[in-house]
C-alpha atoms as a PDB file:
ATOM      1  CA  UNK A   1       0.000   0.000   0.000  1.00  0.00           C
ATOM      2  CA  UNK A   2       1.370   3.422  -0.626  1.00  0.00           C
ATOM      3  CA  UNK A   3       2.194   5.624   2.056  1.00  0.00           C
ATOM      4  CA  UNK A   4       2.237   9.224   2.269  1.00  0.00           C
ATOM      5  CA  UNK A   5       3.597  12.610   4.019  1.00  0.00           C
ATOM      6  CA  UNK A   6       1.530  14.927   4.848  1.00  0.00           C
ATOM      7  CA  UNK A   7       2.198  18.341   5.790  1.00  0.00           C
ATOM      8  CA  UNK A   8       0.104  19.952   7.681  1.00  0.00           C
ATOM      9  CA  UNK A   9       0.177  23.982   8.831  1.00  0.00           C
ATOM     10  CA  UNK A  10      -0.957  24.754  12.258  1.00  0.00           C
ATOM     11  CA  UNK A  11       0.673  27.813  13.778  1.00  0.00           C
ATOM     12  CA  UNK A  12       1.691  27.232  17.387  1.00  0.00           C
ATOM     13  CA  UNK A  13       1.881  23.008  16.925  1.00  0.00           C
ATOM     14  CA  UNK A  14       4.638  23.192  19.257  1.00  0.00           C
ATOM     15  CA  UNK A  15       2.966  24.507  21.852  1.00  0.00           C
ATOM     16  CA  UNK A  16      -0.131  22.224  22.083  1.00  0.00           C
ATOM     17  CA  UNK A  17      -0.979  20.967  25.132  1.00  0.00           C
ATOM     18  CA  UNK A  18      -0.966  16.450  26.012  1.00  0.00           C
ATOM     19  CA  UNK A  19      -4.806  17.297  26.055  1.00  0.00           C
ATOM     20  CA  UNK A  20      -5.132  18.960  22.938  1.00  0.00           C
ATOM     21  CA  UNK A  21      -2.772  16.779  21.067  1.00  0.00           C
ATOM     22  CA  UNK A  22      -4.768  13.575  22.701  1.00  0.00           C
ATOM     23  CA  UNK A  23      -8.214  15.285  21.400  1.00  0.00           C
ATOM     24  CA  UNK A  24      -6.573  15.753  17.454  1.00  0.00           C
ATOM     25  CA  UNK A  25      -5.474  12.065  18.011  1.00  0.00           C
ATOM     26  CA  UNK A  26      -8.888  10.894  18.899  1.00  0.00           C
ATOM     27  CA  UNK A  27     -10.816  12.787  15.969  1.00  0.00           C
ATOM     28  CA  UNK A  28      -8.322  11.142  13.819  1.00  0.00           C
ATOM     29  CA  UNK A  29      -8.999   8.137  14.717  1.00  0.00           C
ATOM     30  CA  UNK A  30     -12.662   8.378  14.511  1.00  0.00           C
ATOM     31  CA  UNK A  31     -12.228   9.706  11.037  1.00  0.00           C
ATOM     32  CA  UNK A  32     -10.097   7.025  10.196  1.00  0.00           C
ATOM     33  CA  UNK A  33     -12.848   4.126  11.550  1.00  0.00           C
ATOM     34  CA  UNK A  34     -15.446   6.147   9.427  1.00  0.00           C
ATOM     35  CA  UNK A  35     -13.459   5.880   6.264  1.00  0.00           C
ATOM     36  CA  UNK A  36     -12.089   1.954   7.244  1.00  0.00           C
ATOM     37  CA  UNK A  37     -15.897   1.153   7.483  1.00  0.00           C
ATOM     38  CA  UNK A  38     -16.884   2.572   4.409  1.00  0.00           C
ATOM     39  CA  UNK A  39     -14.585   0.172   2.917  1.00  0.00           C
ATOM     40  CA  UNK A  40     -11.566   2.943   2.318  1.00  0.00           C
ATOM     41  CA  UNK A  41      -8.154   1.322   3.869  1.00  0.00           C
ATOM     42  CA  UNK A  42      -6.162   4.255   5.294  1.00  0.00           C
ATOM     43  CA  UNK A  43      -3.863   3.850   8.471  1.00  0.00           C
ATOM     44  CA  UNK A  44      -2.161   6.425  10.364  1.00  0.00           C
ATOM     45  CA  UNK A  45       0.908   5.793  10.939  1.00  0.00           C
ATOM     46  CA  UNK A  46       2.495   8.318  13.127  1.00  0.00           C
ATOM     47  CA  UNK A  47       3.392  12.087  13.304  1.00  0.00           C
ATOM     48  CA  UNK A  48       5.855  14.731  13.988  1.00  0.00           C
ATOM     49  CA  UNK A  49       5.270  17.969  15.684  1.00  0.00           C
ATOM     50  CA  UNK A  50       7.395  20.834  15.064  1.00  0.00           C
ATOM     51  CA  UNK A  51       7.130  24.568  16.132  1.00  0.00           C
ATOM     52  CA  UNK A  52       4.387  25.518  13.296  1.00  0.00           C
ATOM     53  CA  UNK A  53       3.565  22.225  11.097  1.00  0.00           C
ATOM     54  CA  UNK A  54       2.941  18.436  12.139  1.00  0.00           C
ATOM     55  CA  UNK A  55       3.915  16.361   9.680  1.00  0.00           C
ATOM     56  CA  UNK A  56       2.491  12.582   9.423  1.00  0.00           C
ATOM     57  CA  UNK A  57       2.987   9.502   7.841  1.00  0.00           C
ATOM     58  CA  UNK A  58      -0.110   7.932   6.455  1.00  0.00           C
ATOM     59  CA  UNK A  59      -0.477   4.419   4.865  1.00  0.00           C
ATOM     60  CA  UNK A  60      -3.713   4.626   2.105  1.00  0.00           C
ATOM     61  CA  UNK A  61      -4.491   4.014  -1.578  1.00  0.00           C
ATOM     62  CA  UNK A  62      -4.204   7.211  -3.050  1.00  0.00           C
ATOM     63  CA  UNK A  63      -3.611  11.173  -1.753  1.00  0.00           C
ATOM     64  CA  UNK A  64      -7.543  11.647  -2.339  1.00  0.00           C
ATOM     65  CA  UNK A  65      -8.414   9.398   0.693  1.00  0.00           C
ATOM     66  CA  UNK A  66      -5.893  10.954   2.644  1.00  0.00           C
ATOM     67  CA  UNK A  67      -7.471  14.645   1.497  1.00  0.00           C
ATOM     68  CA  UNK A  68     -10.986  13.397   2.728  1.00  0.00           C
ATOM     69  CA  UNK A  69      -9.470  12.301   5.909  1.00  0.00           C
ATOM     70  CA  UNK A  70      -8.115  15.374   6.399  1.00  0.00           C
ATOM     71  CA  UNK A  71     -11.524  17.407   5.302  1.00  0.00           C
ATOM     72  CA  UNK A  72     -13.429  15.202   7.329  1.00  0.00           C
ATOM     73  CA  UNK A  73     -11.101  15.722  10.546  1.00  0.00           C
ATOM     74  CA  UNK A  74     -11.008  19.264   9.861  1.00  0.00           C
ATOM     75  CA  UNK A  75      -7.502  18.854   9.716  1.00  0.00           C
ATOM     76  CA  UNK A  76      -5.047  20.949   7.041  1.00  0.00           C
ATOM     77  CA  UNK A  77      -3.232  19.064   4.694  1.00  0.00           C
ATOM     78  CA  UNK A  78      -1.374  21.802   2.853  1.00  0.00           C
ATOM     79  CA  UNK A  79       1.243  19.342   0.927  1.00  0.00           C
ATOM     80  CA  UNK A  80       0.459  15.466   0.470  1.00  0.00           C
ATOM     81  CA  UNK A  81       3.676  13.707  -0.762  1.00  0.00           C
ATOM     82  CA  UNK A  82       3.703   9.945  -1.965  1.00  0.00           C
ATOM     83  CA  UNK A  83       6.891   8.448  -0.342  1.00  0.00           C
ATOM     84  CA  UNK A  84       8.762   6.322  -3.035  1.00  0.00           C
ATOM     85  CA  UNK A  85      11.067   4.437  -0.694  1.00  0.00           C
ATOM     86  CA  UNK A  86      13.028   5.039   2.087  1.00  0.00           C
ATOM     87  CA  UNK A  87      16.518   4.471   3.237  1.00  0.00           C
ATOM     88  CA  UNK A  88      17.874   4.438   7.043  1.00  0.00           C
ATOM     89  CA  UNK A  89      21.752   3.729   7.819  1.00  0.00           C
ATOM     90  CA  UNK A  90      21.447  -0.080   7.160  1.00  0.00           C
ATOM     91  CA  UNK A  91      20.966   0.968   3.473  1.00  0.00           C
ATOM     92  CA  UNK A  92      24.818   1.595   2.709  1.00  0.00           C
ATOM     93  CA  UNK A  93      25.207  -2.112   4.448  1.00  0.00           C
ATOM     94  CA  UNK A  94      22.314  -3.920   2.215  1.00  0.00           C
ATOM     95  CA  UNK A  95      24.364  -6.210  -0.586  1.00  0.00           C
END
């Protein structure tokens, strides 16, 4: 399944309270049950909070199920980027 980064803009990210992070985690993942039941398969994978974006990493079938998440959730998702591959330090030891 492809996955996907996704940027999203929210000034102040940094600065979000445990509770308010925990409350954008749980409409996620009511979203995310919505779309799963409507037969859509979308996972979230996990996310990144910086001073003024969060980035996350989303497993789905294309960028427009990942844009209606983000619609539905009320969530921004200013760029959506399909990840080709990835690479980590044990990639300069793979034969």
């Amino acid at each position: 399944m492809p996955q996907f980064l996704i940027e999203r803009e929210i000034p102040g990210a940094g600065k979000l309270s445990s509770d308010e992070l925990k409350g954008i985690a749980a409409k996620s993942n009511g979203v995310l049950r919505e779309l799963n039941h409507s037969g859509k398969d979308i996972q979230w994978v996990h996310s990144y909070v910086t001073g003024d974006k969060i980035f996350c990493v989303y497993n789905g079938p294309n960028a427009e199920v990942i844009r209606e998440h983000a619609f539905k959730g009320g969530f921004p998702a200013n760029k959506i980027i399909e990840v080709k591959r990835t690479i980590s330090p044990i990639t300069a030891e793979i034969g």
